[in-house]
C-alpha atoms as a PDB file:
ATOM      1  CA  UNK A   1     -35.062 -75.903 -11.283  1.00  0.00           C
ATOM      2  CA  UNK A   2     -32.535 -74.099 -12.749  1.00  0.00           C
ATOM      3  CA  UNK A   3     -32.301 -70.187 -12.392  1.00  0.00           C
ATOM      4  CA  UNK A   4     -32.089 -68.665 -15.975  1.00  0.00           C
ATOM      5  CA  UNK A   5     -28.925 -66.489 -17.195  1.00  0.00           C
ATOM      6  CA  UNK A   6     -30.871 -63.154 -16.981  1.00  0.00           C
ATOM      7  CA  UNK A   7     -32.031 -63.731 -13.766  1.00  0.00           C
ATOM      8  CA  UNK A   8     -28.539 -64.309 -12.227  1.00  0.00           C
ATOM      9  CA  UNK A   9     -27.274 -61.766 -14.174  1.00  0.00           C
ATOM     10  CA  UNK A  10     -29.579 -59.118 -12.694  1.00  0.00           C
ATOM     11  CA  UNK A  11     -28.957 -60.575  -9.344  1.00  0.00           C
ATOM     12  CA  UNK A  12     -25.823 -60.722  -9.003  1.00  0.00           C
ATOM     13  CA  UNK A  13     -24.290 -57.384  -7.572  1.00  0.00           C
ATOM     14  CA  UNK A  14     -26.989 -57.283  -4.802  1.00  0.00           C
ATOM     15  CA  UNK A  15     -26.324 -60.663  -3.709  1.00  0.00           C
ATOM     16  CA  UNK A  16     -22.002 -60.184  -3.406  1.00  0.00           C
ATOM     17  CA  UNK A  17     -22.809 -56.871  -2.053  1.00  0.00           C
ATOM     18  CA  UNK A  18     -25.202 -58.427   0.583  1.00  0.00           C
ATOM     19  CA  UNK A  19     -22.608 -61.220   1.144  1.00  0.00           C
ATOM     20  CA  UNK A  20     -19.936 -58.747   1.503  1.00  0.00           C
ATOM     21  CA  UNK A  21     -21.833 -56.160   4.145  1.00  0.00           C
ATOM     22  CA  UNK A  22     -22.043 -59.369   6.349  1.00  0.00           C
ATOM     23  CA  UNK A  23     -18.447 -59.456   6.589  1.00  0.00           C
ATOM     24  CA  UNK A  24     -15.671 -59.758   4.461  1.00  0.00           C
ATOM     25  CA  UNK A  25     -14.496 -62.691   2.263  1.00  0.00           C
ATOM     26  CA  UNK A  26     -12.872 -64.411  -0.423  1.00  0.00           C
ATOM     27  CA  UNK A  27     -14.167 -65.801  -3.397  1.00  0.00           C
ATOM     28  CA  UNK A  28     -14.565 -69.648  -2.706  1.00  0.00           C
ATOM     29  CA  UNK A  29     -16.654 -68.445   0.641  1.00  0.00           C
ATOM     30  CA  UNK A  30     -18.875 -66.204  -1.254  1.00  0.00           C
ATOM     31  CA  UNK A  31     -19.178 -69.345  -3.724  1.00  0.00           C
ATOM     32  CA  UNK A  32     -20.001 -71.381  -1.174  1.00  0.00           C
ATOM     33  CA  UNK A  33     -22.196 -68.886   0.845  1.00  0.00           C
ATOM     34  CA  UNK A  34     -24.793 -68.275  -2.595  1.00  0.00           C
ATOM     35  CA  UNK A  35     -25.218 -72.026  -2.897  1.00  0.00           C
ATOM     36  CA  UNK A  36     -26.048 -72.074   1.065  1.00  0.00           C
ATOM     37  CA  UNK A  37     -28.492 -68.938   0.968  1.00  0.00           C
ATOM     38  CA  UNK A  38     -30.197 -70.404  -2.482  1.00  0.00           C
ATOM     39  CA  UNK A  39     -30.708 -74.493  -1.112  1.00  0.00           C
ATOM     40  CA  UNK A  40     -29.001 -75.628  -3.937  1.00  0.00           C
ATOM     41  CA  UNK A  41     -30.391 -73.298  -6.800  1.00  0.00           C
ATOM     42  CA  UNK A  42     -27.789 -71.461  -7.230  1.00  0.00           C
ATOM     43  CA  UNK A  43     -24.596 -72.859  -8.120  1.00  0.00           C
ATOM     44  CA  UNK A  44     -22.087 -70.017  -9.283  1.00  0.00           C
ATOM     45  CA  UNK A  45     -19.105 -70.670 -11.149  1.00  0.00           C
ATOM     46  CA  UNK A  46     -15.602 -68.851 -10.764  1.00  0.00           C
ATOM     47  CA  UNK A  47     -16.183 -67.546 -13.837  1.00  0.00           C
ATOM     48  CA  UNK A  48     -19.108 -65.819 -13.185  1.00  0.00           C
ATOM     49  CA  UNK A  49     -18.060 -64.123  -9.692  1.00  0.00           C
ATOM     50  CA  UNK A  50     -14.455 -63.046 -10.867  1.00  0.00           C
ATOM     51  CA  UNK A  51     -15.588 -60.699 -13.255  1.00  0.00           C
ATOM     52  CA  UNK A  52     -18.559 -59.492 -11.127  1.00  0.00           C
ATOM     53  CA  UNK A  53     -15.452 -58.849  -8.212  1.00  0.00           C
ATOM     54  CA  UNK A  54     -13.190 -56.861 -10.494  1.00  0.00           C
ATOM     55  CA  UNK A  55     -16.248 -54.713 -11.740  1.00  0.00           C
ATOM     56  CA  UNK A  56     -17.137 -53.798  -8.563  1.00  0.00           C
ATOM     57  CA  UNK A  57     -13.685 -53.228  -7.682  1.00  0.00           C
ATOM     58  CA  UNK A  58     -12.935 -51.118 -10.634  1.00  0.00           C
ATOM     59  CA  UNK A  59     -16.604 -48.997 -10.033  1.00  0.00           C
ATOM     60  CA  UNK A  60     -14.874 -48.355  -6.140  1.00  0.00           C
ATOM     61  CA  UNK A  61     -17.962 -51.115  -4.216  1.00  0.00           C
ATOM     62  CA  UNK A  62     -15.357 -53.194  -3.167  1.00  0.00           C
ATOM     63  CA  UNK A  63     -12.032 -53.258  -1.857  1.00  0.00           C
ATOM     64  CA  UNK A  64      -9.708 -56.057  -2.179  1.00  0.00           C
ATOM     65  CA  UNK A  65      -6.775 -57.528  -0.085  1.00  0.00           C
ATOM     66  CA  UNK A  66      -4.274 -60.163  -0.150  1.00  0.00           C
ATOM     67  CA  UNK A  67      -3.933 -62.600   3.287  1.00  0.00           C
ATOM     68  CA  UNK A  68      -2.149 -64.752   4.473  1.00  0.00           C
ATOM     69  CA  UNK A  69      -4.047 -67.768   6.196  1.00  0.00           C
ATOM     70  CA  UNK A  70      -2.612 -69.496   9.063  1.00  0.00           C
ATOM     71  CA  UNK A  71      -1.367 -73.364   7.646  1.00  0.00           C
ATOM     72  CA  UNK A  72      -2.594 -72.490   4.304  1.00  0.00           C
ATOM     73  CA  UNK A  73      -2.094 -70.274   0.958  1.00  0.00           C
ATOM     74  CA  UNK A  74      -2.630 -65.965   0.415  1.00  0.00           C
ATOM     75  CA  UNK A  75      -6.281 -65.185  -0.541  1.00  0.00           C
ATOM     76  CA  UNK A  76      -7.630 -62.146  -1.937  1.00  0.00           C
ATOM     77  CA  UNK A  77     -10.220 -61.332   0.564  1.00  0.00           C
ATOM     78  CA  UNK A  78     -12.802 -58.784  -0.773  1.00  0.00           C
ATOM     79  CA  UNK A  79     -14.668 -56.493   1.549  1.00  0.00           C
ATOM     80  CA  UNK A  80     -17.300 -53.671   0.616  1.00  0.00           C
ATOM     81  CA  UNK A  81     -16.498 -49.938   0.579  1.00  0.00           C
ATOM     82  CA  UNK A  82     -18.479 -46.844   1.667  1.00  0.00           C
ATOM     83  CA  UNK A  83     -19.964 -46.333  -2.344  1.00  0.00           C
ATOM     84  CA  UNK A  84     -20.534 -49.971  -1.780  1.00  0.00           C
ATOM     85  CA  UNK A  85     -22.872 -49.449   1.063  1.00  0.00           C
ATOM     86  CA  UNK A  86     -24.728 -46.863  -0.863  1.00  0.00           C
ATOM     87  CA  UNK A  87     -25.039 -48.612  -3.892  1.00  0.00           C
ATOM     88  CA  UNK A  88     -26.056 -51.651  -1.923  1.00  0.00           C
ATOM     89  CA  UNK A  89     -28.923 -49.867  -0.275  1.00  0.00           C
ATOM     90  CA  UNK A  90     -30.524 -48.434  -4.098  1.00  0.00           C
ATOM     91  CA  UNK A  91     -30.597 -51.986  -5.113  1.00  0.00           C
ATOM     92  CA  UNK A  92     -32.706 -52.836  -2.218  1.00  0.00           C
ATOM     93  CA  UNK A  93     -34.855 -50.540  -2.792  1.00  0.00           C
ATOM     94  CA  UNK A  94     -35.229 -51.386  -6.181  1.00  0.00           C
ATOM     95  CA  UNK A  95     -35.471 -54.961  -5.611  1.00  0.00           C
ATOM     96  CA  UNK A  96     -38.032 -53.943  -3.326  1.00  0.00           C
ATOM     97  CA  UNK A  97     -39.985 -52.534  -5.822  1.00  0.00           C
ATOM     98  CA  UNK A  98     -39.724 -55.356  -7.813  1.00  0.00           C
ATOM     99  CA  UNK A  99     -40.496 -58.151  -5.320  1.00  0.00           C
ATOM    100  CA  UNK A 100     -43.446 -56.081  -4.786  1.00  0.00           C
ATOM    101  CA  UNK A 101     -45.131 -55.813  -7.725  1.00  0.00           C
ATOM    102  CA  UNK A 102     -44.247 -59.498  -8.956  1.00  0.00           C
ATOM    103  CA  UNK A 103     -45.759 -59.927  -5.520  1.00  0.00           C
ATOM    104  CA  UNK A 104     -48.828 -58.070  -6.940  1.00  0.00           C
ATOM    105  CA  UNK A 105     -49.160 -59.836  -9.568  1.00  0.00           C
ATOM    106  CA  UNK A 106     -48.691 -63.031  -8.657  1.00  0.00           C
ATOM    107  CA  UNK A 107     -50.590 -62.975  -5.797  1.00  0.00           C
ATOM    108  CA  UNK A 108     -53.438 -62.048  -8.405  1.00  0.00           C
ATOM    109  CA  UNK A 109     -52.895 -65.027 -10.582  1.00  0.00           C
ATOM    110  CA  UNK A 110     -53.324 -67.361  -7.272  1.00  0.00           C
ATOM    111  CA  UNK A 111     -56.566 -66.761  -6.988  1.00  0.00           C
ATOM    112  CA  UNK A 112     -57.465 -67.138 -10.426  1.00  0.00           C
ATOM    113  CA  UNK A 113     -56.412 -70.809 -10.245  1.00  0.00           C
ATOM    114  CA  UNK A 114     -53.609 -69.997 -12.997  1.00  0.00           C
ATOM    115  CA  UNK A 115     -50.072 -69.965 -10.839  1.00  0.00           C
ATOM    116  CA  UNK A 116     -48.910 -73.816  -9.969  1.00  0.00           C
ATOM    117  CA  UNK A 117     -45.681 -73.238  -8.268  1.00  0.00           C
ATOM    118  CA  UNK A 118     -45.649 -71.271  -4.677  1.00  0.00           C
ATOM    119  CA  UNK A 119     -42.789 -68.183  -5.936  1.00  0.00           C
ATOM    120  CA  UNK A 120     -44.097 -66.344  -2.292  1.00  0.00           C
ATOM    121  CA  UNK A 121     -43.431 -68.347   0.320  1.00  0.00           C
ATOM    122  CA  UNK A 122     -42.044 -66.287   2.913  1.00  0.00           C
ATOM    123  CA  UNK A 123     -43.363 -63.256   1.419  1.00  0.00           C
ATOM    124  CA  UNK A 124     -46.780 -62.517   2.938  1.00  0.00           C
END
């Protein structure tokens, strides 16, 4: 299946902000982390999270550092800010409210015989 443009699009800030609460990291992890979290569905590219990182930096969500790994070379290491934290927790909620009514209305199309794939696992 692949996840269309909008879709990612929309998605995007929660999920880095999500990834970045957890702890801080660099951009191959985070990479790395959304095609863990999404089995496979989601396969980033660089040139899709770069941007996304230096918007948030420049709107003050995350911070950014340079560091040095033992045996290996610098990486910028991003890790979320206060305003990040905030800004994190209004996209939950609004995700929430989404989730919810797609929830809604899926769950109604179920029963009418009409959805084939299973979008709630998990959810109930």
């Amino acid at each position: 299946m692949k996840v269309g443009k909008d879709l990612v699009a929309a998605s995007a800030t929660p999920m880095v902000l999500g990834i970045l609460a957890e702890e801080q990291s660099y951009g191959y992890a985070v990479l790395k982390r959304i095609n863990e979290l999404s089995g496979g569905e989601l396969d980033w590219t660089e040139g899709l999270l770069y941007p996304l990182l230096h918007r948030l930096e420049r709107l003050g969500w995350v911070e950014s550092s340079w560091q040095s790994v033992t045996g290996g070379r610098r990486r910028k290491y991003y890790r979320i800010t206060e305003a990040g934290l905030a800004e994190l927790a209004e996209q939950r909620l609004q995700w929430a409210t989404v989730m919810e009514a797609l929830k809604g209305i899926w769950l109604g199309t179920e029963d009418r015989g009409t959805l084939t794939a299973t979008p709630l696992e998990g959810w109930a």
